[in-house]
Structure formats: C-alpha cells, structure tokens
PDB file of N, CA and C in Angstrom:
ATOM      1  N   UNK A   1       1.304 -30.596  23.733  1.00  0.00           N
ATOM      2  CA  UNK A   1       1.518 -29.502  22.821  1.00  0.00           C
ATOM      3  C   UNK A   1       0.605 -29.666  21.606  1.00  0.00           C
ATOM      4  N   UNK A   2       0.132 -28.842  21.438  1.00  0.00           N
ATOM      5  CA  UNK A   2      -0.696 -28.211  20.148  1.00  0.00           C
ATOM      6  C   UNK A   2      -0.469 -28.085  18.581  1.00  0.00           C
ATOM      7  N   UNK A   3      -1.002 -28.616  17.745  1.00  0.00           N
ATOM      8  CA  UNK A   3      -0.248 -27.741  16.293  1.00  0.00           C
ATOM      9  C   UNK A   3      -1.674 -27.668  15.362  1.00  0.00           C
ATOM     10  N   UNK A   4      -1.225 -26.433  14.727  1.00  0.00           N
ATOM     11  CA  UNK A   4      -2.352 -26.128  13.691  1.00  0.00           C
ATOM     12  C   UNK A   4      -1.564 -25.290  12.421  1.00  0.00           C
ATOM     13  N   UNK A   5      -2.270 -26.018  11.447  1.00  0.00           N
ATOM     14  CA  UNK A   5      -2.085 -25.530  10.463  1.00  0.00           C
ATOM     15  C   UNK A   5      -2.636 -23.973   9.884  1.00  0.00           C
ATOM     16  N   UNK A   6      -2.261 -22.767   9.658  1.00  0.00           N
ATOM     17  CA  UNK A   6      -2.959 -21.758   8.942  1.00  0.00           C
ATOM     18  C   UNK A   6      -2.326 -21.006   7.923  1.00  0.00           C
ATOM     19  N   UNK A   7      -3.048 -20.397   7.255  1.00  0.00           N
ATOM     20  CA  UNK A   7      -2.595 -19.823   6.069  1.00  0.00           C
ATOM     21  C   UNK A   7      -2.721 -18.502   6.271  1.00  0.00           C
ATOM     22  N   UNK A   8      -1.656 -17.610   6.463  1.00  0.00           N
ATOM     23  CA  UNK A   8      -1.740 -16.164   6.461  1.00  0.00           C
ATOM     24  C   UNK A   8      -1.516 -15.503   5.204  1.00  0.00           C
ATOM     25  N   UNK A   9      -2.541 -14.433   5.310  1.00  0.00           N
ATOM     26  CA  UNK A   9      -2.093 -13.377   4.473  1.00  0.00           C
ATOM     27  C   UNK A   9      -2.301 -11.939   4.609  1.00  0.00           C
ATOM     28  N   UNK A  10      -1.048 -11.337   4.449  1.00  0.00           N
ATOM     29  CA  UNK A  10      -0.753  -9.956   5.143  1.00  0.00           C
ATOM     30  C   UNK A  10      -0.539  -9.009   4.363  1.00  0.00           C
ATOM     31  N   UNK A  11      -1.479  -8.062   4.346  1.00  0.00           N
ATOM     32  CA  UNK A  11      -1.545  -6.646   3.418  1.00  0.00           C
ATOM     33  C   UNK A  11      -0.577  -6.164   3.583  1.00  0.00           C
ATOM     34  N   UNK A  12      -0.940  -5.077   2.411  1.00  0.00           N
ATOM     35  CA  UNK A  12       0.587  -4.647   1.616  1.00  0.00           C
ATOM     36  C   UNK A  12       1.762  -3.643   2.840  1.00  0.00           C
ATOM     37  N   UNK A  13       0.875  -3.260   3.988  1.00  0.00           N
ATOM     38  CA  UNK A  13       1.134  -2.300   5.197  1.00  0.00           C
ATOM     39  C   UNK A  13       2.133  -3.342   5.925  1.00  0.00           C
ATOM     40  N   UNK A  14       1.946  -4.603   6.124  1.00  0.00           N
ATOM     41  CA  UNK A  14       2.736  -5.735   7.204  1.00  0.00           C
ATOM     42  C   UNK A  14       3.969  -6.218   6.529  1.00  0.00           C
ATOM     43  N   UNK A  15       4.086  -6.283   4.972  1.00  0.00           N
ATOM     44  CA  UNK A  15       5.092  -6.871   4.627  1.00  0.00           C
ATOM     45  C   UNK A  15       6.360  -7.409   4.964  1.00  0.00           C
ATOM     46  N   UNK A  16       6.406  -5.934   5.527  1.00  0.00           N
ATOM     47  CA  UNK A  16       7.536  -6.046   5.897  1.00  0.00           C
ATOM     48  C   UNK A  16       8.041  -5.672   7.942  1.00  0.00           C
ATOM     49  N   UNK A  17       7.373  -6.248   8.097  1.00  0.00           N
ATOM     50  CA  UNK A  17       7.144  -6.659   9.733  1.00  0.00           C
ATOM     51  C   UNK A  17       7.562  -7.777  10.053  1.00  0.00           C
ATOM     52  N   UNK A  18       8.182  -7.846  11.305  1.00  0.00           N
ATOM     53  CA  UNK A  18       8.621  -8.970  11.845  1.00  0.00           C
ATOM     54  C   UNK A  18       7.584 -10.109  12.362  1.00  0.00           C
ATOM     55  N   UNK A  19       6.423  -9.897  11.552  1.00  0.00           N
ATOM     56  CA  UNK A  19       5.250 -10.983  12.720  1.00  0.00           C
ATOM     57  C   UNK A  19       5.127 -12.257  12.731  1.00  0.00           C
ATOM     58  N   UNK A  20       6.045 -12.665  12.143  1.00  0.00           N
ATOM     59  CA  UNK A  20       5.916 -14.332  12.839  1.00  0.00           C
ATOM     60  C   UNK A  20       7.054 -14.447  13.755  1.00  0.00           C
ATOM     61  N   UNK A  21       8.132 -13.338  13.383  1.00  0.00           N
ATOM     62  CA  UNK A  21       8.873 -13.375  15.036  1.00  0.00           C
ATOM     63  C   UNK A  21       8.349 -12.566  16.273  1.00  0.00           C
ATOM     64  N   UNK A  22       6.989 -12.237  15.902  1.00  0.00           N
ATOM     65  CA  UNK A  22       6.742 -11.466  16.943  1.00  0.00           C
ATOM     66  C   UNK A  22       6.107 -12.564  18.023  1.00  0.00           C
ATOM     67  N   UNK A  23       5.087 -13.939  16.977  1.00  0.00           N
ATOM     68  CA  UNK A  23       4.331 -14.414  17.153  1.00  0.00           C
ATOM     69  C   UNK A  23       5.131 -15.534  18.529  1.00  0.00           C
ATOM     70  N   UNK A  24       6.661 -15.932  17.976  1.00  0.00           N
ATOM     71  CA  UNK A  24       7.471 -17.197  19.027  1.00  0.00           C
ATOM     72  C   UNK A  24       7.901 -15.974  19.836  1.00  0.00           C
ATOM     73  N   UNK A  25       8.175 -14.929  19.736  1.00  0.00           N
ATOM     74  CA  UNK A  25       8.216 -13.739  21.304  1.00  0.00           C
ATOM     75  C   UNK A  25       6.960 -13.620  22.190  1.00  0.00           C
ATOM     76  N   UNK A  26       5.827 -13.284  21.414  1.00  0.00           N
ATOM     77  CA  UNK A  26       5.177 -12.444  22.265  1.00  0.00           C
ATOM     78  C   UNK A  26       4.078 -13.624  22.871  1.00  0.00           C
ATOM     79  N   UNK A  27       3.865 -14.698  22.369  1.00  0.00           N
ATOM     80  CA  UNK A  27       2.977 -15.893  22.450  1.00  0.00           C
ATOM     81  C   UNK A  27       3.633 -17.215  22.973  1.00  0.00           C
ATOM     82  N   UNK A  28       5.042 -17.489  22.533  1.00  0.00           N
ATOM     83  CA  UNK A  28       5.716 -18.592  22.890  1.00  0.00           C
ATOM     84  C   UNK A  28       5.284 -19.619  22.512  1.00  0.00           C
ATOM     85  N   UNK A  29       5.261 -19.761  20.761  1.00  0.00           N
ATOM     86  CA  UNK A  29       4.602 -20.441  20.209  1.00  0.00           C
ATOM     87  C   UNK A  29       5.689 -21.014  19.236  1.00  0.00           C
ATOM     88  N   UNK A  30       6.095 -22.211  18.687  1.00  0.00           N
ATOM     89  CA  UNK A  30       7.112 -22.009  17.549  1.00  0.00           C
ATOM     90  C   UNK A  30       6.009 -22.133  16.297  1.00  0.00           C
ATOM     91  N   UNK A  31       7.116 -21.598  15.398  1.00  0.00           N
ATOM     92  CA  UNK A  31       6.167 -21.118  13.844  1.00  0.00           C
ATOM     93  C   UNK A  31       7.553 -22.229  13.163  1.00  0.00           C
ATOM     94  N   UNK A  32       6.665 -22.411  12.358  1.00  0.00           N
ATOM     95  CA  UNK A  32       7.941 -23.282  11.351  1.00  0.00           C
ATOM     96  C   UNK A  32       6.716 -22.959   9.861  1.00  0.00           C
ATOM     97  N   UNK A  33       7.147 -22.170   8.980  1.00  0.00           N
ATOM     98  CA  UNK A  33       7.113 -21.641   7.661  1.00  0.00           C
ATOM     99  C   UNK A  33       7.323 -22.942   6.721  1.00  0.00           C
ATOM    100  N   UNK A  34       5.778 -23.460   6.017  1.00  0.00           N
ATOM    101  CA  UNK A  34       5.754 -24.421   5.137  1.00  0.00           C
ATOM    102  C   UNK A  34       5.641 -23.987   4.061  1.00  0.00           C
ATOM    103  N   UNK A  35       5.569 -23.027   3.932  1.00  0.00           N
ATOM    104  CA  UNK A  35       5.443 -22.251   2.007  1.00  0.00           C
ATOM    105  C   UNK A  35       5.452 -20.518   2.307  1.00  0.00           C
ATOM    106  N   UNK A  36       5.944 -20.295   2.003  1.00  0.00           N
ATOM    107  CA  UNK A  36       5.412 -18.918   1.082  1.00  0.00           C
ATOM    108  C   UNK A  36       5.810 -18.109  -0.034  1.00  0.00           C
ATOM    109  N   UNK A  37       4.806 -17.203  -0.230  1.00  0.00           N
ATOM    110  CA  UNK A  37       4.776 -15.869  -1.398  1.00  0.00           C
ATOM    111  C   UNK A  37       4.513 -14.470  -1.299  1.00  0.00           C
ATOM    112  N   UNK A  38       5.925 -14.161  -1.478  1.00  0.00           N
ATOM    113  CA  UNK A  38       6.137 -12.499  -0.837  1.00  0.00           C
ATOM    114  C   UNK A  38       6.421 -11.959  -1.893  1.00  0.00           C
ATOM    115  N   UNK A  39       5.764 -10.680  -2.206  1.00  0.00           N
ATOM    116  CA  UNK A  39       5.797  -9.792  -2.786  1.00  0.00           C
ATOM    117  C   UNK A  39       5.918  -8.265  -2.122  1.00  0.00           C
ATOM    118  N   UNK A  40       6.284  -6.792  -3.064  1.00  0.00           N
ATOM    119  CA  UNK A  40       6.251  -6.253  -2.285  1.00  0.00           C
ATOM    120  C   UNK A  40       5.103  -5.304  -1.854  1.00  0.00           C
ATOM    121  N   UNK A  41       3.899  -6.044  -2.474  1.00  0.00           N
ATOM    122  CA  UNK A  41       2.090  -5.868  -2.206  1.00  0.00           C
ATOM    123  C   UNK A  41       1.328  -6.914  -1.320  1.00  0.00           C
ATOM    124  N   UNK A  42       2.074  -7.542  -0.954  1.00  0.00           N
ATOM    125  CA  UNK A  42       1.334  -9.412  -0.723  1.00  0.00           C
ATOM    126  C   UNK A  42       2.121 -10.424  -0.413  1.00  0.00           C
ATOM    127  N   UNK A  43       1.890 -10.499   1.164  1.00  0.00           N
ATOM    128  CA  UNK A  43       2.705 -12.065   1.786  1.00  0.00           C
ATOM    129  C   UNK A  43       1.702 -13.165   1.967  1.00  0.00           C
ATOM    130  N   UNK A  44       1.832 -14.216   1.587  1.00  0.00           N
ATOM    131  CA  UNK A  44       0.795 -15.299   2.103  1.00  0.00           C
ATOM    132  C   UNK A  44       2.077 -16.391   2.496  1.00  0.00           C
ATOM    133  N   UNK A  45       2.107 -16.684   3.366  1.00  0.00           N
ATOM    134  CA  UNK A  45       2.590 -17.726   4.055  1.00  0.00           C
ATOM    135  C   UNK A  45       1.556 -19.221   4.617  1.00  0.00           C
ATOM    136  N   UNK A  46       2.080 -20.531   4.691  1.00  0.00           N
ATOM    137  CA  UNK A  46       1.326 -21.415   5.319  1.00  0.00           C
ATOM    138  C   UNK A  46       2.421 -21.815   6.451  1.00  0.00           C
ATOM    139  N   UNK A  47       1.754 -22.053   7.558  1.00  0.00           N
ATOM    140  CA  UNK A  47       2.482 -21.803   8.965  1.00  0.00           C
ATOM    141  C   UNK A  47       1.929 -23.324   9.640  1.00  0.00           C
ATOM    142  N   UNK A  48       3.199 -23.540  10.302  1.00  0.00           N
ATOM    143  CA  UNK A  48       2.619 -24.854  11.500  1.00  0.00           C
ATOM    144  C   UNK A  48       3.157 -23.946  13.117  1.00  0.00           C
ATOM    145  N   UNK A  49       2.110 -23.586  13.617  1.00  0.00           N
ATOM    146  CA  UNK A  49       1.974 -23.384  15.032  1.00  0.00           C
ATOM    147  C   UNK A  49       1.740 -24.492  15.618  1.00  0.00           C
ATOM    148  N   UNK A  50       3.144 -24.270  16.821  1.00  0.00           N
ATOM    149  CA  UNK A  50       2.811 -25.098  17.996  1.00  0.00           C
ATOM    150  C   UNK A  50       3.128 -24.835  19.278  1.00  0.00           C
ATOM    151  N   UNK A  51       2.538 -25.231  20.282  1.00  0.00           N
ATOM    152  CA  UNK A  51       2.499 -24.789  21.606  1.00  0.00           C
ATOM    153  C   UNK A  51       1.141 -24.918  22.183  1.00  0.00           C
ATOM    154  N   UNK A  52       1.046 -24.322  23.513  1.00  0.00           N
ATOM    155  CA  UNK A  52      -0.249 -24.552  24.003  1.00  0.00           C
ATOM    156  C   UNK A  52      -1.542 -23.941  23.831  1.00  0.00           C
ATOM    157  N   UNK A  53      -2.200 -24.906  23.378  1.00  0.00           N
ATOM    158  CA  UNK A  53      -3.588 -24.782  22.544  1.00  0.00           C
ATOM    159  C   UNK A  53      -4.079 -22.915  22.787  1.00  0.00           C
ATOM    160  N   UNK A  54      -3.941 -22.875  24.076  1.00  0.00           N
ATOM    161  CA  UNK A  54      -4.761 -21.164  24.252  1.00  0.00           C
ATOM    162  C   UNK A  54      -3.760 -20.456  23.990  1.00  0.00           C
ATOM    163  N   UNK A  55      -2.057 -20.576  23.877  1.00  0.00           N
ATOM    164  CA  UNK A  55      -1.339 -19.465  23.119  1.00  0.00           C
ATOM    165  C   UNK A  55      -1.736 -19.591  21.766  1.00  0.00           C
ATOM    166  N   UNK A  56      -1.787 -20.861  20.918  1.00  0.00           N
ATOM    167  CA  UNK A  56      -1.969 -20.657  19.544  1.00  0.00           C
ATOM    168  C   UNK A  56      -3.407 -20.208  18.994  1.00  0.00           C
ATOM    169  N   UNK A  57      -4.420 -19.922  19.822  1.00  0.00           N
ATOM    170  CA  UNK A  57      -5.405 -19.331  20.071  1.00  0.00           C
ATOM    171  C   UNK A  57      -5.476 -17.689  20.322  1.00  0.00           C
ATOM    172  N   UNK A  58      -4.615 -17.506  20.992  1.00  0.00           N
ATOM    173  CA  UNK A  58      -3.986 -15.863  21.512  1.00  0.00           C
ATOM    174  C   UNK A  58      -3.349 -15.156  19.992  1.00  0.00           C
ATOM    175  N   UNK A  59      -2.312 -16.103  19.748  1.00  0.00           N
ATOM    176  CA  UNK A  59      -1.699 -15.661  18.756  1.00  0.00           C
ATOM    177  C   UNK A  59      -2.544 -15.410  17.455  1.00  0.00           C
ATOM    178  N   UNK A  60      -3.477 -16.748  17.382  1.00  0.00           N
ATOM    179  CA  UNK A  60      -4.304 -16.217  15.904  1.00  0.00           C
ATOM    180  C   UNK A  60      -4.994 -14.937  16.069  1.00  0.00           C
ATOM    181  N   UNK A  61      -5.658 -15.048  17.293  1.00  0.00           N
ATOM    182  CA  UNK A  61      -6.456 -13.464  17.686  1.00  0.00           C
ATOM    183  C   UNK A  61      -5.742 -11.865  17.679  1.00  0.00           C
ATOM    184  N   UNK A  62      -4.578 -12.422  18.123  1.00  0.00           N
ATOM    185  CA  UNK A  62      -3.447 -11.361  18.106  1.00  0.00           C
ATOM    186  C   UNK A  62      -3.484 -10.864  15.871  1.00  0.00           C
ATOM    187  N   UNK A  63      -3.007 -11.682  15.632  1.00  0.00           N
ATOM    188  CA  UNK A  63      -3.028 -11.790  14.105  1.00  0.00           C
ATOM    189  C   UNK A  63      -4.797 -11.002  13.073  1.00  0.00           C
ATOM    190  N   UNK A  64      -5.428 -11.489  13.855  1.00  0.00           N
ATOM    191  CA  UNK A  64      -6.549 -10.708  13.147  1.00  0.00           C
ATOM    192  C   UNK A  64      -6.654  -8.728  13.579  1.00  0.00           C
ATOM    193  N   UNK A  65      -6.424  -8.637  15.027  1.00  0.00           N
ATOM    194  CA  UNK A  65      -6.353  -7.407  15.408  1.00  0.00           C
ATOM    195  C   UNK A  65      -5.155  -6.564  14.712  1.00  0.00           C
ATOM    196  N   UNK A  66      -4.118  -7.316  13.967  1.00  0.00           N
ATOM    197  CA  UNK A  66      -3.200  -6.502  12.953  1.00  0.00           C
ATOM    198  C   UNK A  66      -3.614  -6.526  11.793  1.00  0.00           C
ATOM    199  N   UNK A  67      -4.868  -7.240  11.360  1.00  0.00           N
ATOM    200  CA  UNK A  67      -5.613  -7.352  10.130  1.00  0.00           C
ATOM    201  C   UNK A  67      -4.864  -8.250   9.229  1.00  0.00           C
ATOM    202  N   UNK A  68      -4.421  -9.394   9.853  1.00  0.00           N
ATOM    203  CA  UNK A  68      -3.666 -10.345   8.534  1.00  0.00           C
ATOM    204  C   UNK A  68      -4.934 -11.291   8.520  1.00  0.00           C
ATOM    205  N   UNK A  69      -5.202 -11.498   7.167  1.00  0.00           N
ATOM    206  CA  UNK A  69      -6.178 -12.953   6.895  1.00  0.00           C
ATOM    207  C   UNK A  69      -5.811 -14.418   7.360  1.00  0.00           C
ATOM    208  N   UNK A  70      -6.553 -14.771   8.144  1.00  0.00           N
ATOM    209  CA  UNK A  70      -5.761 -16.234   8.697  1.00  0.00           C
ATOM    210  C   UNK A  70      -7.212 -17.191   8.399  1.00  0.00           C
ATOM    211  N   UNK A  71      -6.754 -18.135   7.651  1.00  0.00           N
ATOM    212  CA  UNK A  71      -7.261 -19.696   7.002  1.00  0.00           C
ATOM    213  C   UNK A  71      -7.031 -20.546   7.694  1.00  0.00           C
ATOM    214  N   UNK A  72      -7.631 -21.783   7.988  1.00  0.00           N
ATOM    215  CA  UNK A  72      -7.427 -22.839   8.789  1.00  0.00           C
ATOM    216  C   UNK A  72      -7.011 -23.731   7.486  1.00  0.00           C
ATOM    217  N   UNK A  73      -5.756 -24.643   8.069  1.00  0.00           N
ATOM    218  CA  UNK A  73      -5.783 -25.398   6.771  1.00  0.00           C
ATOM    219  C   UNK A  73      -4.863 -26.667   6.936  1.00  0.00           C
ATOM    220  N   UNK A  74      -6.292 -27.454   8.396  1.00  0.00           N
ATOM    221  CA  UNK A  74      -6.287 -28.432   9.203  1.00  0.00           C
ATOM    222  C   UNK A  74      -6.667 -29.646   7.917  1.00  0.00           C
ATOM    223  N   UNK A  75      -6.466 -30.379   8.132  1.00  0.00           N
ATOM    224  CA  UNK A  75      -6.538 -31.556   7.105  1.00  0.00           C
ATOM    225  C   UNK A  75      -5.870 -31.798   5.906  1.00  0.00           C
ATOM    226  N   UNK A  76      -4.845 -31.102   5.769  1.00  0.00           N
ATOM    227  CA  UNK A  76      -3.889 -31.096   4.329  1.00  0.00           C
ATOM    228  C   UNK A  76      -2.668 -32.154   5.148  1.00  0.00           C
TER     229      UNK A  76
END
C-alpha cells in the first residue's frame, strides 16, 4: 500500500462538496485529513492518501479534472 502526502485546494464552487468522500468511494483510497482551512470562499486541506499507488494516481487526476489545486507535500 501506497501513501502520499498532498495539499488541496478547492475553489469557492467545491466547498461545499463531498470530495474527499467521493475520493474513499469512487477510488478506494482512504483519506485521513491532517489540517485544514475552510472558509466559505476557500478550502485547503493537507491529506494522507493511501491505497494502491495507480488509485492514488487516479484519484489525484480525478481531482484536477474538478479543478481543485493539488501540491505534493512528500517530505514534511
């Protein structure tokens, strides 16, 4: 099993979307939420994905095609 660190951030349109439960549905990935800051203009979350390397691969790709900003933020 896989884990990577990233830092999302999701315009003011996603706020309020279910997408990191979309992400352990639709990818079968678990998300475990290490920080975030929600507003009701601006979510940035830092996320530990894990699962297998090409779902957490799927899922980040999935994540850009909804237009959330995703950071790598491997080495912290």
């Amino acid at each position: 099993m896989a884990k990577k660190k990233v830092l999302l951030t999701f315009p003011q349109t996603l706020v309020k979307e279910p997408i990191v439960w979309q992400l352990g549905r639709d990818f079968n990935v678990v998300t475990n939420i290490r920080g975030a800051s929600i507003s009701d203009d601006l979510a940035i979350l830092a996320i530990l994905l894990e699962g297998p390397p090409e779902a957490i691969e799927a899922a980040l790709s999935w994540l850009g095609t909804r237009n959330v900003k995703v950071e790598n933020l491997e080495g912290e």
